[in-house]
Protein backbone atom coordinates (compact mmCIF):
# COMPACT_ATOMS: atom_id res chain seq x y z
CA UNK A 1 0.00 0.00 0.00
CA UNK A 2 2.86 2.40 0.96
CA UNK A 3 4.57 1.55 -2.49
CA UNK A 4 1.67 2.20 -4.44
CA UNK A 5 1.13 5.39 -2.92
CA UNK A 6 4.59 6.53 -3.11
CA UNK A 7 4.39 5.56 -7.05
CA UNK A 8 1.13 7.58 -7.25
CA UNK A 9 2.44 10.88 -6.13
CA UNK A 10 5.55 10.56 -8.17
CA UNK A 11 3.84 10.32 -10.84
CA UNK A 12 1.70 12.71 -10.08
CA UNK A 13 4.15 15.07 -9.39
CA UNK A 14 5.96 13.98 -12.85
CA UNK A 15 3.16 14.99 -14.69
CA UNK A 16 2.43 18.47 -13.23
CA UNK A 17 6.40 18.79 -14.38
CA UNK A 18 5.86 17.73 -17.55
CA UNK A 19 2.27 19.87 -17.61
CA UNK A 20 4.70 22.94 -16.64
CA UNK A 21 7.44 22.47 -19.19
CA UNK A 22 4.93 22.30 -22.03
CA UNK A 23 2.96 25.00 -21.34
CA UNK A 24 6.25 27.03 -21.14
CA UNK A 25 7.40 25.61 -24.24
CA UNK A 26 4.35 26.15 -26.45
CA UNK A 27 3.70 29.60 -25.04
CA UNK A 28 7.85 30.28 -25.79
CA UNK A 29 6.80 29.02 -29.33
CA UNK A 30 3.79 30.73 -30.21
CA UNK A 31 5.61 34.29 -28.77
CA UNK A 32 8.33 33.71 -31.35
CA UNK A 33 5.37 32.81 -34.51
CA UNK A 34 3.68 36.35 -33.01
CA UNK A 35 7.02 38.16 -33.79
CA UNK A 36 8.01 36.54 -36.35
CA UNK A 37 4.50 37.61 -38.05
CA UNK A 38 4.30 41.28 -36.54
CA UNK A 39 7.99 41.88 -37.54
CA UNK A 40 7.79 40.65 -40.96
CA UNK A 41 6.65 43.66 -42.80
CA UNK A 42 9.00 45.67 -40.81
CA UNK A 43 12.21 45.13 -43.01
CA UNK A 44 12.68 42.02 -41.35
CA UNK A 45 14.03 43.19 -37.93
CA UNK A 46 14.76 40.70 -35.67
CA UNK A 47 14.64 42.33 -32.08
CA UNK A 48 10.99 40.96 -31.61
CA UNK A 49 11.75 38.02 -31.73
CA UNK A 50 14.46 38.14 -29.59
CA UNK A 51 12.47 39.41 -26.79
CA UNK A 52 10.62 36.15 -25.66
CA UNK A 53 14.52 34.47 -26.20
CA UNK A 54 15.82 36.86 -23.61
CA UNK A 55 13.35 36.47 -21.22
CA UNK A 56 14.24 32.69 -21.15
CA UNK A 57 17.64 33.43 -21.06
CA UNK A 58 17.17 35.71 -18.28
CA UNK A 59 15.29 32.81 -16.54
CA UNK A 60 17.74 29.79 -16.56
CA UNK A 61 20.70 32.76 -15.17
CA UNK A 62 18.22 33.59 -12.44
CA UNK A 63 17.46 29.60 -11.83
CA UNK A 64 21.52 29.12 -11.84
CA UNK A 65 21.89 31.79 -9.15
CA UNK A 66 19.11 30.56 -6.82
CA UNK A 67 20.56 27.30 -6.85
CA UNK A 68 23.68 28.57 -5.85
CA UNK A 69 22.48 30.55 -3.26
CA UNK A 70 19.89 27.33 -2.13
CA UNK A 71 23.02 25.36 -2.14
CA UNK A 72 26.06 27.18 -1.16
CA UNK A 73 25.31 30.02 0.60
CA UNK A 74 22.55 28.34 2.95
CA UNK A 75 23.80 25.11 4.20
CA UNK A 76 21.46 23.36 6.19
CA UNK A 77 23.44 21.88 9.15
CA UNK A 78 20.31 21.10 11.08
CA UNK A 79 16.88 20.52 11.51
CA UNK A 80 15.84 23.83 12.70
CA UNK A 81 17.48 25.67 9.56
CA UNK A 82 14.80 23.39 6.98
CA UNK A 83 12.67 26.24 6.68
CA UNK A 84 14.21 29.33 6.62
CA UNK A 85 16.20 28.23 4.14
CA UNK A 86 13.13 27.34 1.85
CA UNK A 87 11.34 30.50 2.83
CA UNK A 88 14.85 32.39 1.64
């Protein structure tokens, strides 16, 4: 019973990851066919498009950093420092 339960929620939990990065990937997608199509009569410029590309790129720096901080700069050494280490 404990086994199946465990293999329920990680599956569940799999799937709301999965749920996540698709929804971020076709909504990345269809920003870059909206600028694509509002820049084209524009003599081709390319900085709308490269709007939705920065704002990824901005997001995997920022998820880099918080890791580091999560992992380097708040060791948890004991119980008691759990949660204000999450809440940080």
């Amino acid at each position: 019973v404990i086994a199946d339960n465990v293999g329920d929620n990680v599956g569940d939990i799999v799937g709301m990851g999965s749920d996540l990065f698709s929804s971020y990937a076709e909504s990345s997608c269809a920003a870059l066919v909206v600028a694509s199509i509002s820049s084209f009569g524009v003599n081709h410029e390319l900085t709308a498009m490269l709007y939705p590309l920065i704002v990824s790129s901005v997001g995997i720096i920022v998820c880099l950093l918080t890791t580091l901080f999560a992992t380097d700069f708040f060791e948890i050494k004991a119980v008691k420092e759990i949660e204000p280490a999450l809440k940080n």
